[in-house]
Protein backbone atom coordinates (compact mmCIF):
# COMPACT_ATOMS: atom_id res chain seq x y z
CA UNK A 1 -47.61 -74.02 116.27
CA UNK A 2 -49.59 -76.68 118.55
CA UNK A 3 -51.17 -79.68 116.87
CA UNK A 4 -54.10 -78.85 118.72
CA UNK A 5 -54.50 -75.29 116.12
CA UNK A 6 -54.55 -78.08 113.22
CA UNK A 7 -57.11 -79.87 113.93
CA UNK A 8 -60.01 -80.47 112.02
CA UNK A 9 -62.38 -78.55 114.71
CA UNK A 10 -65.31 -81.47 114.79
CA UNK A 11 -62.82 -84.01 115.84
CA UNK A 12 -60.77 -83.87 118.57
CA UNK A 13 -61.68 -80.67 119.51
CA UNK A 14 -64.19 -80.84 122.03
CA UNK A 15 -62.62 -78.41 124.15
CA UNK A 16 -63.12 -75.49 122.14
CA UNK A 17 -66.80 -73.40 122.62
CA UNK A 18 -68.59 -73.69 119.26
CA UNK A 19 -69.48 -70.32 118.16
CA UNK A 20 -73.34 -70.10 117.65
CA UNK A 21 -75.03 -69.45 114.40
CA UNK A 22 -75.14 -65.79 113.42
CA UNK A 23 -78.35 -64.67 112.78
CA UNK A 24 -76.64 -62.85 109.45
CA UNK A 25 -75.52 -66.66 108.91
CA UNK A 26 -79.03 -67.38 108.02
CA UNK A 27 -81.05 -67.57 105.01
CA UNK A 28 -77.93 -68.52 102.49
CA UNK A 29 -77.63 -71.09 100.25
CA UNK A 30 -76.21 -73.58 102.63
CA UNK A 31 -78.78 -73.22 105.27
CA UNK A 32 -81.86 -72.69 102.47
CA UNK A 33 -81.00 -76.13 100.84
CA UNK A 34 -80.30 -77.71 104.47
CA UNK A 35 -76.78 -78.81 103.36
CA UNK A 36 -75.63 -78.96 107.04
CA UNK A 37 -75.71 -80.92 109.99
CA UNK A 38 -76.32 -79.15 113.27
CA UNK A 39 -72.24 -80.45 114.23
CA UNK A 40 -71.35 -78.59 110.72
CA UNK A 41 -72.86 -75.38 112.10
CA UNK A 42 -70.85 -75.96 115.27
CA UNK A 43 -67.87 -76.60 113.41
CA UNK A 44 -68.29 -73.48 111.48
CA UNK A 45 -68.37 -71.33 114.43
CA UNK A 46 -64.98 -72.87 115.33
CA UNK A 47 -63.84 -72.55 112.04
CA UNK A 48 -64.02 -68.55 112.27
CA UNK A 49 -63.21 -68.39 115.94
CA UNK A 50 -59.53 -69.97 115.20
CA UNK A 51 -59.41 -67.65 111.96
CA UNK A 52 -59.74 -64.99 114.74
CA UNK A 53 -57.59 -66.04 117.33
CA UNK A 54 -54.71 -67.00 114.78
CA UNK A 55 -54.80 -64.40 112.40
CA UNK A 56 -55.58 -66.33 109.04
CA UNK A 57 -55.40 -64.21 105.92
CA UNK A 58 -56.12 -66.95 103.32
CA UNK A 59 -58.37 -69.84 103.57
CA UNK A 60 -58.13 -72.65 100.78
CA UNK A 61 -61.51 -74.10 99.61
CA UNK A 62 -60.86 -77.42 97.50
CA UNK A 63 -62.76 -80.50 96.13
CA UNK A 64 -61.41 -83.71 94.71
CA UNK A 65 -61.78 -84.09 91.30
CA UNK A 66 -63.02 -86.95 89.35
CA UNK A 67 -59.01 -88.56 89.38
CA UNK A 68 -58.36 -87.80 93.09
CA UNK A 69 -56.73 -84.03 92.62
CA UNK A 70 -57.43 -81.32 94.66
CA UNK A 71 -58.90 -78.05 92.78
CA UNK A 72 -60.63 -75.23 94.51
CA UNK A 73 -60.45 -71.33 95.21
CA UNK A 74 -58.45 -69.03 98.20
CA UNK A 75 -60.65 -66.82 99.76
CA UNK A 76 -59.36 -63.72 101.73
CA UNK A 77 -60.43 -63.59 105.63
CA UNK A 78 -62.87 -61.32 104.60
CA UNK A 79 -64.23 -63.54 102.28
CA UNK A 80 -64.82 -66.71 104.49
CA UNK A 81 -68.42 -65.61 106.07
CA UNK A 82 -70.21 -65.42 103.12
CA UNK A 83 -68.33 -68.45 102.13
CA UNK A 84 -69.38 -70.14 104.82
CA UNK A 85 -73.36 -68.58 104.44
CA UNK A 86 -73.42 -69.54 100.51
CA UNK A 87 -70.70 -71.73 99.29
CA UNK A 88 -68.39 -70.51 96.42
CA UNK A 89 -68.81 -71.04 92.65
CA UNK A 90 -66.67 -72.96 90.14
CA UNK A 91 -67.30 -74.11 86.46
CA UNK A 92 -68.55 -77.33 86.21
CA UNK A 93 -66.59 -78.10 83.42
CA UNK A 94 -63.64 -79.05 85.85
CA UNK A 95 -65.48 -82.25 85.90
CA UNK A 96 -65.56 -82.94 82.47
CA UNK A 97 -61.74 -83.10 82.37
CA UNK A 98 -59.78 -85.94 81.45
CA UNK A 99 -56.36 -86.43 83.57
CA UNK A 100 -54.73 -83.62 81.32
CA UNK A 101 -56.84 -81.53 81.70
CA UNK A 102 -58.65 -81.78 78.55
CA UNK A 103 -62.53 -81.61 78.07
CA UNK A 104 -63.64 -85.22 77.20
CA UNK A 105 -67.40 -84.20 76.73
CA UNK A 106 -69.35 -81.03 74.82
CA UNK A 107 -69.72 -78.25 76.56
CA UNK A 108 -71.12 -74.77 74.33
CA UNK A 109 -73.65 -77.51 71.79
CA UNK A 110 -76.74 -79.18 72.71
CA UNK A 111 -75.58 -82.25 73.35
CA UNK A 112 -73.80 -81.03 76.37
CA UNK A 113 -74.25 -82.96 79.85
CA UNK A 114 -77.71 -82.18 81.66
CA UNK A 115 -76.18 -79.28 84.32
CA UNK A 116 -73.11 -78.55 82.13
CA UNK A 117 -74.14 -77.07 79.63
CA UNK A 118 -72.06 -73.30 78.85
CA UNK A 119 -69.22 -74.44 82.10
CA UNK A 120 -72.04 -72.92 84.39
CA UNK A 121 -71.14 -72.63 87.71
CA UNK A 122 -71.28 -75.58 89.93
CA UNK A 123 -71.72 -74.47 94.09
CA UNK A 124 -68.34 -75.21 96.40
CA UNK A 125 -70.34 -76.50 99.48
CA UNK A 126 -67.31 -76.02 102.44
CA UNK A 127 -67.28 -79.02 105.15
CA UNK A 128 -66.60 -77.00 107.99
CA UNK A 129 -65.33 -80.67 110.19
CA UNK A 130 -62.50 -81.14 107.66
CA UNK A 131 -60.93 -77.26 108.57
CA UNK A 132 -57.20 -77.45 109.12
CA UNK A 133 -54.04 -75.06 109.28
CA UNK A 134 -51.48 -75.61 106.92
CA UNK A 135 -48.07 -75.83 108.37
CA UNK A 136 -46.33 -74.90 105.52
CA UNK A 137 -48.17 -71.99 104.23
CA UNK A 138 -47.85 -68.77 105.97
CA UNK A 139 -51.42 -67.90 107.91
CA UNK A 140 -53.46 -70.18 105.53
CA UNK A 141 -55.94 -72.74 106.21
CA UNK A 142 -57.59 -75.41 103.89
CA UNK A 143 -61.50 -76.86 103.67
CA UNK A 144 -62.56 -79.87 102.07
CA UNK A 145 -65.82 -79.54 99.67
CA UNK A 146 -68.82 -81.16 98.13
CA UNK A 147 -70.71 -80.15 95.15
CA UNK A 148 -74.03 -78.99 94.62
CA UNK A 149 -75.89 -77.20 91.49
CA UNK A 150 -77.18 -73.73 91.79
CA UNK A 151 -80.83 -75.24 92.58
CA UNK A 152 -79.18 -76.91 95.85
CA UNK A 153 -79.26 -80.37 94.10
CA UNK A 154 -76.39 -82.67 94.48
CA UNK A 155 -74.02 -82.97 91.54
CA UNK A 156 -73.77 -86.15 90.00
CA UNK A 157 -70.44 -86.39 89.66
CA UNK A 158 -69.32 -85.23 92.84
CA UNK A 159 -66.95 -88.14 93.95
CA UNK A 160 -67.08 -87.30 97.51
CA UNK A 161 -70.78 -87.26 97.96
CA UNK A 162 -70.70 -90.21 95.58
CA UNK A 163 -68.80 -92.06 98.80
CA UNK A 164 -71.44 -90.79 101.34
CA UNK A 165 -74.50 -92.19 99.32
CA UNK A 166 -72.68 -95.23 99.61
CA UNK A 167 -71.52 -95.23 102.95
CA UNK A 168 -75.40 -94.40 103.80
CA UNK A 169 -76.79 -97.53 101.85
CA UNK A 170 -74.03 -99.37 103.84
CA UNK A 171 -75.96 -97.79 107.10
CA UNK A 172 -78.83 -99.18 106.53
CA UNK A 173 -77.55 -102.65 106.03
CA UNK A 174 -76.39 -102.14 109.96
CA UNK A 175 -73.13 -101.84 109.67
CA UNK A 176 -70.41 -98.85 109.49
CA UNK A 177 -66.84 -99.51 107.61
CA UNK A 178 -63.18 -98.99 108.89
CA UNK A 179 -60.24 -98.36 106.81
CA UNK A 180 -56.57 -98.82 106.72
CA UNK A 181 -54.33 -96.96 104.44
CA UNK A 182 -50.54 -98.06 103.19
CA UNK A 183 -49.85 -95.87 101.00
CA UNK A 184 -46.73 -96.18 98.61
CA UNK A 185 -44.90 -93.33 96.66
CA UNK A 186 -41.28 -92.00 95.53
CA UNK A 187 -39.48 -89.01 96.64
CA UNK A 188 -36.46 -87.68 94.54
CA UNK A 189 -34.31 -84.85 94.88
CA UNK A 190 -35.85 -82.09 92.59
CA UNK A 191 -33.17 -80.66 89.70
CA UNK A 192 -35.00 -78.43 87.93
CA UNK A 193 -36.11 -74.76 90.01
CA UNK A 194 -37.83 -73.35 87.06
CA UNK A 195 -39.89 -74.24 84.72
CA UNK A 196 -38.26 -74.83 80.82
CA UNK A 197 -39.86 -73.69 77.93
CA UNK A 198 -40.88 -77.61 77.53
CA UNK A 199 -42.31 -78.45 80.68
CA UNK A 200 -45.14 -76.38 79.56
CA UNK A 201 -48.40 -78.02 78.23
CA UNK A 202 -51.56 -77.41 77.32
CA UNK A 203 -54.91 -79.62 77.75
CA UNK A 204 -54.47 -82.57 75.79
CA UNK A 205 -50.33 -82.37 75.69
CA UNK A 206 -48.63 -82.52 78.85
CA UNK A 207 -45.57 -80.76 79.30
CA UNK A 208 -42.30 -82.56 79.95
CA UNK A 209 -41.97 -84.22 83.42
CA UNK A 210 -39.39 -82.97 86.04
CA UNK A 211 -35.51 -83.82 85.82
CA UNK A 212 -35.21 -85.30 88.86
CA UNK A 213 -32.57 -87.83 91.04
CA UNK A 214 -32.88 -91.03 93.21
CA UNK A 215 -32.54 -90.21 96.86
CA UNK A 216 -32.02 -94.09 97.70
CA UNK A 217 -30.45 -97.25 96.13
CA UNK A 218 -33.21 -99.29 96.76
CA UNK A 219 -33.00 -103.17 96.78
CA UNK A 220 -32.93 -103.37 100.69
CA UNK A 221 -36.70 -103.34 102.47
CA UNK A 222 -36.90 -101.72 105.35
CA UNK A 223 -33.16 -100.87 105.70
CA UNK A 224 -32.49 -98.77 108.90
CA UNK A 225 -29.81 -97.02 107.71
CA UNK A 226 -31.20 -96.49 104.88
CA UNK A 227 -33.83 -94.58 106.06
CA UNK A 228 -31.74 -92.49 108.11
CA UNK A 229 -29.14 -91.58 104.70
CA UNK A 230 -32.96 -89.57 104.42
CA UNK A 231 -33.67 -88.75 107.35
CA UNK A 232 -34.36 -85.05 105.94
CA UNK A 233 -37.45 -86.27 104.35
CA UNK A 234 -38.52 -88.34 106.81
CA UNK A 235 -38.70 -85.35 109.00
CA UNK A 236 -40.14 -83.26 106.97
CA UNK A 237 -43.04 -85.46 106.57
CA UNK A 238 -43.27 -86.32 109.92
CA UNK A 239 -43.79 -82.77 111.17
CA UNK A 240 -45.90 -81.68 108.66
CA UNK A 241 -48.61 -84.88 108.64
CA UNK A 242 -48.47 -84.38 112.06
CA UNK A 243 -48.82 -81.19 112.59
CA UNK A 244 -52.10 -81.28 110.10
CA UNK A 245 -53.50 -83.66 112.30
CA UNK A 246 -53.10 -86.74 109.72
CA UNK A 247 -53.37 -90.15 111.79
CA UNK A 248 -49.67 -90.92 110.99
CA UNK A 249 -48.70 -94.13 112.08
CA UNK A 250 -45.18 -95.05 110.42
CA UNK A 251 -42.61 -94.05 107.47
CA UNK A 252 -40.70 -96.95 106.29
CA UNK A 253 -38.54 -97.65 103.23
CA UNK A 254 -39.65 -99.52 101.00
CA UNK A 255 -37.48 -102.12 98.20
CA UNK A 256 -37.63 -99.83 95.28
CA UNK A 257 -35.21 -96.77 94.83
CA UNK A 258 -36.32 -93.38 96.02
CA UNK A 259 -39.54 -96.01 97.29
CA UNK A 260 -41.76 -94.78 100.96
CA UNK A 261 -44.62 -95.92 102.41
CA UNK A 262 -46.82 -94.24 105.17
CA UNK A 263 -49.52 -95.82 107.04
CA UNK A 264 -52.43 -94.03 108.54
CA UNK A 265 -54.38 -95.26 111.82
CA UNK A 266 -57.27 -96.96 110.71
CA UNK A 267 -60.72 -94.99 111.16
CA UNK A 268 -63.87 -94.20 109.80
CA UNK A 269 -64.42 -95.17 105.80
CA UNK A 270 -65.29 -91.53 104.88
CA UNK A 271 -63.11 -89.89 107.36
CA UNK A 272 -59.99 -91.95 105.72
CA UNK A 273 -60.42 -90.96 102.01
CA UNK A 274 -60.61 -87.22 103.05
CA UNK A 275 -57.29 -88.42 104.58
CA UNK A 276 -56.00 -90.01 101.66
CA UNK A 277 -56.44 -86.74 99.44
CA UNK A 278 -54.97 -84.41 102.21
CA UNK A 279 -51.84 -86.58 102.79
CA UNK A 280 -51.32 -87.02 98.82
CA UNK A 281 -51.40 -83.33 98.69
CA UNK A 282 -49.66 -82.49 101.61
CA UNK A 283 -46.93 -84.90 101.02
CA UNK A 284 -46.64 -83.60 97.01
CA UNK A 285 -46.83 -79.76 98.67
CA UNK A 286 -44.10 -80.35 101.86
CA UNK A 287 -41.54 -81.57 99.48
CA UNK A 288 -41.78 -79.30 96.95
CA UNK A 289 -41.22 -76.12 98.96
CA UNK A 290 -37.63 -78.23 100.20
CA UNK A 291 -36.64 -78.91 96.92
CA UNK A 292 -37.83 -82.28 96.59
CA UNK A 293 -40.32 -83.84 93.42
CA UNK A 294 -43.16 -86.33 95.17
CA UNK A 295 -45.05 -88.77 92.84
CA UNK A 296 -47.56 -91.22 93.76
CA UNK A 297 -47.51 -91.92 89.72
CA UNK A 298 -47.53 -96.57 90.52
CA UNK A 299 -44.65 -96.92 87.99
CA UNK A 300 -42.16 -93.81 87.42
CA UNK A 301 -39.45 -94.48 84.71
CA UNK A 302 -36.29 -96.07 86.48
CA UNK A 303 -38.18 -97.36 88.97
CA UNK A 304 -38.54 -100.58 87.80
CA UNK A 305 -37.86 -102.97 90.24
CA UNK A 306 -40.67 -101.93 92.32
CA UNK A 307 -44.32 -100.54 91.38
CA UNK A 308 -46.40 -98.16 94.30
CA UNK A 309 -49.27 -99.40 95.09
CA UNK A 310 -51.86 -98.47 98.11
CA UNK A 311 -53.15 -101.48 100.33
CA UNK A 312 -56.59 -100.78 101.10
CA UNK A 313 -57.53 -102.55 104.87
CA UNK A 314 -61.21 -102.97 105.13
CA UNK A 315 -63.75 -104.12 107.87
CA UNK A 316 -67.08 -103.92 109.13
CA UNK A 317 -68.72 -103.38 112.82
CA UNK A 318 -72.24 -103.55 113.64
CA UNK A 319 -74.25 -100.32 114.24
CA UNK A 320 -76.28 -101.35 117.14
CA UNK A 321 -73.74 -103.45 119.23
CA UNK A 322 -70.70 -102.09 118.10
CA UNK A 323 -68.89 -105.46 117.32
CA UNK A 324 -66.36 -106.39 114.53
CA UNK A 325 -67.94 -108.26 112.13
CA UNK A 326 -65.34 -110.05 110.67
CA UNK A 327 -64.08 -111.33 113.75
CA UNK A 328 -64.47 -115.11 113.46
CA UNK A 329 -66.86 -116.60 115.44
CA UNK A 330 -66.38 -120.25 117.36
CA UNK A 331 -66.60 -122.59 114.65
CA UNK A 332 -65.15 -120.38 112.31
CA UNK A 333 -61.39 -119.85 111.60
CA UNK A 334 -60.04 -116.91 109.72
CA UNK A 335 -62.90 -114.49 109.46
CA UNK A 336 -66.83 -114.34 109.85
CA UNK A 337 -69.27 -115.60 107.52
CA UNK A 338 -69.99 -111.78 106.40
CA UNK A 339 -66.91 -111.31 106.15
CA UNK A 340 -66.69 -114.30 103.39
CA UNK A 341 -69.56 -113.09 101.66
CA UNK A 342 -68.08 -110.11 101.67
CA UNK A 343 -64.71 -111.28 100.01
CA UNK A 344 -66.74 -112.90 97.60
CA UNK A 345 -68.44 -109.88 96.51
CA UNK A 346 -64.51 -108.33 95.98
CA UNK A 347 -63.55 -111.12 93.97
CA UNK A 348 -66.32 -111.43 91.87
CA UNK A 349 -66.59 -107.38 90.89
CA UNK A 350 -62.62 -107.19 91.24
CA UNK A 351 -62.11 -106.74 86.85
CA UNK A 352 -64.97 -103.68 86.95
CA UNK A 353 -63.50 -102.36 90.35
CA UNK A 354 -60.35 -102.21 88.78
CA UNK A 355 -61.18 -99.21 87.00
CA UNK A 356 -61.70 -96.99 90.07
CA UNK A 357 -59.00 -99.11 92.12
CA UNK A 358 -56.20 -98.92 89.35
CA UNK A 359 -57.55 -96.19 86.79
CA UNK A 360 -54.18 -95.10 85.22
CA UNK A 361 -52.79 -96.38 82.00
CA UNK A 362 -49.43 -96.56 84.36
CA UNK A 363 -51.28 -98.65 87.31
CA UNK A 364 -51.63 -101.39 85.12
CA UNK A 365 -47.82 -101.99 84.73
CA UNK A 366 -47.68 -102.83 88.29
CA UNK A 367 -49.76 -106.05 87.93
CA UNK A 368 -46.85 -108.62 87.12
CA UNK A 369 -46.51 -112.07 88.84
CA UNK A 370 -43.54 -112.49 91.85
CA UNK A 371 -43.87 -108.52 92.10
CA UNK A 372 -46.06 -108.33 96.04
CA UNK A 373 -47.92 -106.99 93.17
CA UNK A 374 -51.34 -109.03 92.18
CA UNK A 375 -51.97 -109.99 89.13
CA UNK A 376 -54.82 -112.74 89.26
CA UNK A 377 -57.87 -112.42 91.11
CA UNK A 378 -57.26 -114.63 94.48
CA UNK A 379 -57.01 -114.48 98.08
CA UNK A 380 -54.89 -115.73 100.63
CA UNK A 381 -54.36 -116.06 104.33
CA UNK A 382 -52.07 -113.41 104.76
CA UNK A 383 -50.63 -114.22 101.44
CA UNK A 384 -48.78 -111.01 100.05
CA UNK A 385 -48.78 -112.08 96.60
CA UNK A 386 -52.92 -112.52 96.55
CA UNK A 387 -55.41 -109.54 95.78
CA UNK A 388 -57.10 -109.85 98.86
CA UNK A 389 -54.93 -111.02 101.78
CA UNK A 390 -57.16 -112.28 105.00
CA UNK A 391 -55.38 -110.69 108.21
CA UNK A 392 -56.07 -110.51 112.00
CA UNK A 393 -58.55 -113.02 112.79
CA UNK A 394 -57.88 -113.84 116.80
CA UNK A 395 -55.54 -110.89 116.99
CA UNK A 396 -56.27 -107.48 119.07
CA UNK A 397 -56.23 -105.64 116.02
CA UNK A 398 -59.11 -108.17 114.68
CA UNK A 399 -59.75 -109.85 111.65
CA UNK A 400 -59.69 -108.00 107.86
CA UNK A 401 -59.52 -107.32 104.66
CA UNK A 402 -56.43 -106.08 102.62
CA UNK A 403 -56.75 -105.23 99.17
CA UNK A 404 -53.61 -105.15 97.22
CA UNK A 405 -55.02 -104.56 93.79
CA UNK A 406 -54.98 -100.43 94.47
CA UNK A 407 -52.78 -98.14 92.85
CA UNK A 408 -51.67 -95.03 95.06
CA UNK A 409 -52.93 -92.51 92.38
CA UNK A 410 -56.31 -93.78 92.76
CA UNK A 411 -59.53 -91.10 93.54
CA UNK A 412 -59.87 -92.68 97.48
CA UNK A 413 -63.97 -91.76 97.47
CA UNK A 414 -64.00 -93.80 94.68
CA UNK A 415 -61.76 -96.56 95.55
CA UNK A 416 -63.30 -96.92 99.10
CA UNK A 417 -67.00 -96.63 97.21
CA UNK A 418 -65.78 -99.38 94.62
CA UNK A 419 -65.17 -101.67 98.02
CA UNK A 420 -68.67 -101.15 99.21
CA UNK A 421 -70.37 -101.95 96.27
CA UNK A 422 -68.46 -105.40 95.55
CA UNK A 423 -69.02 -106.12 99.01
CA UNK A 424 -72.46 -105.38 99.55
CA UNK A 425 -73.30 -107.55 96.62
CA UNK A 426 -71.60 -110.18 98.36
CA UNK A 427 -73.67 -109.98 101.68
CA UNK A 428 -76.49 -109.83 99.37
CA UNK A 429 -76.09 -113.05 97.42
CA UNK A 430 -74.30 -115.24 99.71
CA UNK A 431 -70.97 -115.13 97.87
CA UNK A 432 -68.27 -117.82 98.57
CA UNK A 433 -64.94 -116.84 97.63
CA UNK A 434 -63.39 -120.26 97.31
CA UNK A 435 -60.51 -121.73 99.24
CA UNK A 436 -57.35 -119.76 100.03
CA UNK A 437 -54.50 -119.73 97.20
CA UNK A 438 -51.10 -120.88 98.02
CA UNK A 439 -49.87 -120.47 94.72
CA UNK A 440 -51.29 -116.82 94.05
CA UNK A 441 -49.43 -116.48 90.69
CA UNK A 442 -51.25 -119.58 89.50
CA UNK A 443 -52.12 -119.74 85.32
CA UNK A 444 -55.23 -121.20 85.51
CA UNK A 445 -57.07 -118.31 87.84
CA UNK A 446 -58.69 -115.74 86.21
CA UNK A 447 -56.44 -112.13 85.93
CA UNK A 448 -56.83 -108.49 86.84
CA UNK A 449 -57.35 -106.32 83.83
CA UNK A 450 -54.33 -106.13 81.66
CA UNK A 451 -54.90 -102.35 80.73
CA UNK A 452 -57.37 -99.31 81.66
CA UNK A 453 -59.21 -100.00 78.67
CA UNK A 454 -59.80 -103.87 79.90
CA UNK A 455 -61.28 -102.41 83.16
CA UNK A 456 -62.91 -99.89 81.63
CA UNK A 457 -65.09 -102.74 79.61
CA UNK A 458 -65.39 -104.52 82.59
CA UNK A 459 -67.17 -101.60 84.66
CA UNK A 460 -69.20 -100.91 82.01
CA UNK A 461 -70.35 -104.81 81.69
CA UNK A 462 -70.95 -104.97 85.41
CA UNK A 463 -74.85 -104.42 85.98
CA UNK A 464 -74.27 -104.28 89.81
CA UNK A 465 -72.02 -101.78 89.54
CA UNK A 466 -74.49 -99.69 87.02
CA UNK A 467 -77.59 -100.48 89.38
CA UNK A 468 -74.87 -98.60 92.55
CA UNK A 469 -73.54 -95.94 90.87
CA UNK A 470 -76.17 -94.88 87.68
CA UNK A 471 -76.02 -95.44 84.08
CA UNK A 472 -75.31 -91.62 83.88
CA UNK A 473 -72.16 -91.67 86.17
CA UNK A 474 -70.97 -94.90 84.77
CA UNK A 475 -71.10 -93.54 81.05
CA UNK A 476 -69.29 -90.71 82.34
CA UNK A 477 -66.32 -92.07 84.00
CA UNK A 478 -65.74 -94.60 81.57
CA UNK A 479 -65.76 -91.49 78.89
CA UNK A 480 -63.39 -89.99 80.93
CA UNK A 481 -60.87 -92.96 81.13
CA UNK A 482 -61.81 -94.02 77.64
CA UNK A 483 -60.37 -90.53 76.56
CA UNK A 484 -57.07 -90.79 78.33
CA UNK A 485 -56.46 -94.57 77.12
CA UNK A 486 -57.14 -93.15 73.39
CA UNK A 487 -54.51 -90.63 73.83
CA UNK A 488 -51.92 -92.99 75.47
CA UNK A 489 -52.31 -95.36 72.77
CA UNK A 490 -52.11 -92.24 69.97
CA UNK A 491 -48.67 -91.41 71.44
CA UNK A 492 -45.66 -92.49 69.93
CA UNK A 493 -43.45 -93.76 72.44
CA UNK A 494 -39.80 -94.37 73.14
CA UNK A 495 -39.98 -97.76 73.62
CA UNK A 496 -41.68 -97.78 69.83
CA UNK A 497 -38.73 -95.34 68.50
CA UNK A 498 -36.11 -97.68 69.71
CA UNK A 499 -37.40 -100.83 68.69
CA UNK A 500 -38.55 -99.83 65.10
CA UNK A 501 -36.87 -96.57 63.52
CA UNK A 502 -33.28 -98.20 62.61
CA UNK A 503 -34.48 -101.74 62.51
CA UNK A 504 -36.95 -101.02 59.51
C-alpha cells in the first residue's frame, strides 16, 4: 500500500480534492456546537473519499485517556457519516479510572463528579486531520478524538483538549512550540499465545504479566551488530511507522537488554503528542501480531541495568517573524534570554511537573545518580546526566531544550502541557536558572521526587500549576494517582516476601 494512502489527509495531502460538505452533513452535533475548523470539514471529505476509493470496512475512533492509553469504538463503513455529522458516545466513567482500570471516584451517589454522574455518555468528537490507514489491520482505519458533553461543552478532563488550551495561551504570548521525541522502550520475544487462567484481572487486581524473553544482551550502546541479531524487529517497525505516516527518524539500540529507542522528526507541539500516542500504540500493536511483547513500562523486572525514559526536545519560534527563539543572540552564548527564563520556569515547577512527566509508581525507579537518568533538579550544557540538557545553540538544527526527567509511559498531552506551563511562568517572572552543573549528581542540589506520591504533593502545592490547569482538574488527577500509589503500597511484594518471611 503507498505511504501516500496513510496519511493523515490535512497534512501532506494537498493533492487530493477535498470533498465538500454534504448538505445531509449539516445540522449535527459537530457542526451545531461549531466543533470544526473549516480545514476539519475539508479533511472530512477526504476522510470518506479514501474510505471509498480503498474499500475500508472498519474505522477505529479512539481518545487518550487520562494515563496516555488509547480507548475508543469501531464503527462499520456504514457507520462513519453519521459519525462524522454527530460524534459517537462513550461513558464518561472511562475517565474516572485509575491505571487498572478501577473507578477512583463515585459514580451512581450524589457526590458524583459534576457531568459524571450515572457513567452518562460523554460525546467522541472525531479529528478528521489525524485519519490514517492501519497497515496491519485488514481494511481498517483509525481517528484520533476529543471530548465534549452532550450540551457541546468541552470535558474537563479531556487531556487532549487540555494540551490545545494550553498551546492557545502559548499563542497569544507570540510564540508557537516545537517538539522532539526519543522515545525509549523494550521488545521481548512473546512466550505465552494464550491467555492463562492467571493473567486474568479484574479492576483493581491486575492479572499476571506476560512470560516473556530478552531479544538482546544488552551492555553494548549502539552496537551494530547488535541491532542487526534483530533486525526482524527493526523491520517490522520500520515499515509499519512508516507506512502510518509517523515522522520516523532512527531505531537504535540502546545499553539495556531487549532496550530501543526511536526518534521522531521534530514538529509542531500538538501535532507530536498525537504522535507519541499513535507510535506507543502502533509499536505495542505491530509486535504483538509477530509474536513479540512491547512495553514502554520505564523499569521492567530484569531490566535493571537500564531504565526507559522519553527525552522531551523543546523550543520556541516567534509567530509573526517566524524565528527561533532560543537561538542565542550576539552577546549571548548557549541560548536566548527567553530561552533562560524559560529553563527557569522548568526548574523551578520540575517536583509538581513530575507528576505528569513521570506519573508511574515504576518511573520513579529510574531516577538514580550515574544512570543518564536525572535525579536532581539541574541543567547542563549538553550534560546527559542533568534534567534539562542545553543543546544546539550555533548549530543548523538551533538551540534547545531537552528534558530528561520523562518517563516513556507518560500521557504526551499532558507531559508536553506540563512543559508549557513551567515555562510560561518562567517568561513571566524573569526566571534565572543558575549556572550550568558539571557535577549533575551533586548532594547538595535539590532532587526529583522520590515516589508518585512525592510528586503528587508537589502538584498539588504548586499554585501556578492550579491557576493553569483548575482546582477541579488538579483534584482529579492527583485522586487518580493518589489511588494507584495506595494500592502499590497495599501490595505485598516479593522483594518484602524474601527479605522478611524466613528471617522473622
Amino acid at each position: 500500500m503507498p505511504n501516500v494512502d496513510a496519511r493523515p489527509v490535512a497534512e501532506g495531502g494537498g493533492g487530493w480534492d477535498a470533498r465538500p460538505m454534504l448538505a445531509a452533513d449539516r445540522g449535527g452535533f459537530i457542526d451545531r456546537h461549531e466543533l470544526w475548523t473549516q480545514a476539519q470539514y475539508a479533511a472530512a471529505g477526504q476522510l470518506r473519499r479514501v474510505i471509498d476509493e480503498l474499500g475500508l470496512e472498519l474505522i477505529r475512533f479512539s481518545f487518550a485517556d487520562q494515563h496516555g492509553v488509547l480507548h475508543g469504538k469501531t464503527l462499520t463503513r456504514a457507520a462513519v457519516p453519521g459519525a462524522l455529522r454527530s460524534g459517537i458516545t462513550a461513558p464518561s466513567s472511562l475517565l474516572l479510572k485509575d491505571s487498572s482500570g478501577r473507578s477512583a471516584f463515585p459514580v451512581f451517589t450524589p457526590d458524583a463528579q459534576p457531568g459524571f454522574a450515572g457513567a452518562g455518555d460523554v460525546v467522541l468528537v472525531p479529528d478528521p486531520t489525524t485519519f490514517r490507514v492501519l497497515p496491519w489491520a485488514e481494511k481498517t482505519g483509525w481517528v484520533l478524538c476529543d471530548l465534549r458533553f452532550p450540551d457541546g461543552s468541552q470535558v474537563p478532563f479531556c487531556t487532549r483538549s487540555m494540551l490545545g488550551d494550553h498551546i492557545h495561551k502559548l499563542r497569544s504570548r507570540g510564540y508557537d512550540m516545537t517538539v522532539g521525541v526519543e522515545l525509549e522502550f523494550h521488545v521481548f520475544r512473546a512466550e505465552e499465545t494464550a491467555l492463562a487462567a492467571d493473567r486474568i484481572g479484574a479492576p483493581g487486581a491486575p492479572g499476571r504479566p506476560p512470560r516473556v524473553t530478552p531479544l538482546s544482551s544488552g551492555a553494548q550502546l549502539l552496537h551494530e551488530e547488535g541491532l542487526d541479531r534483530i533486525d526482524d524487529v527493526v523491520q517490522l517497525l520500520q515499515r509499519g511507522l512508516t507506512t502510518l505516516d509517523l515522522p520516523l527518524r532512527s531505531i537504535e539500540l540502546e545499553f539495556g537488554p531487549s532496550q530501543l529507542e526511536i526518534t521522531l522528526q521534530a514538529g509542531d507541539a500538538r501535532l507530536a503528542a498525537d504522535q507519541v500516542v499513535l507510535t506507543r500504540s502502533a509499536i505495542r500493536q505491530i509486535c504483538r501480531r509477530a509474536g513479540y511483547h512491547a512495553t514502554f513500562m520505564s523499569r521492567p523486572a530484569g531490566t535493571a541495568t537500564a531504565s526507559t525514559g522519553w527525552h522531551l526536545h523543546q523550543s520556541l519560534r516567534e509567530r509573526k517573524t517566524g524565528l527561533a527563539a532560543f537561538d542565542p543572540g550576539p552577546d549571548e552564548t548557549l541560548m536566548s534570554s527567553t530561552a533562560r527564563h524559560w529553563l527557569g520556569g522548568l526548574l523551578a515547577h520540575a517536583p509538581a511537573a513530575a507528576a505528569f512527566t513521570t506519573p508511574t509508581v515504576n518511573g520513579y525507579k529510574r531516577y538514580l545518580p550515574y544512570s543518564l537518568a536525572p535525579d536532581r533538579v539541574l541543567w547542563g550544557a549538553d550534560n546527559k546526566g542533568a534534567m534539562v540538557r542545553v543543546v544546539g545553540g550555533g548549530t543548523d538544527s538551533g538551540a534547545r531544550l531537552e528534558n530528561r526527567s520523562g518517563e516513556p509511559a507518560a500521557n504526551p498531552y499532558l507531559y508536553i502541557a506540563s512543559q508549557i506551563v513551567s515555562g510560561l511562568d518562567g517568561l513571566a517572572r524573569g526566571t534565572d536558572p543558575g549556572p550550568p552543573t558539571e557535577n549533575p549528581y551533586a548532594a547538595d542540589a535539590p532532587r526529583l521526587p522520590q515516589s508518585l506520591d512525592a510528586a503528587v504533593d508537589a502538584l498539588e502545592a504548586d499554585p501556578v500549576f492550579t491557576d493553569a490547569f483548575g482546582a477541579r482538574t488538579i483534584g482529579w488527577y492527583a485522586t487518580l494517582k493518589r489511588d494507584e500509589f495506595a494500592r502499590y503500597l497495599a501490595h505485598v511484594s516479593d522483594w518484602e516476601q524474601r527479605e522478611y518471611f524466613d528471617l522473622f
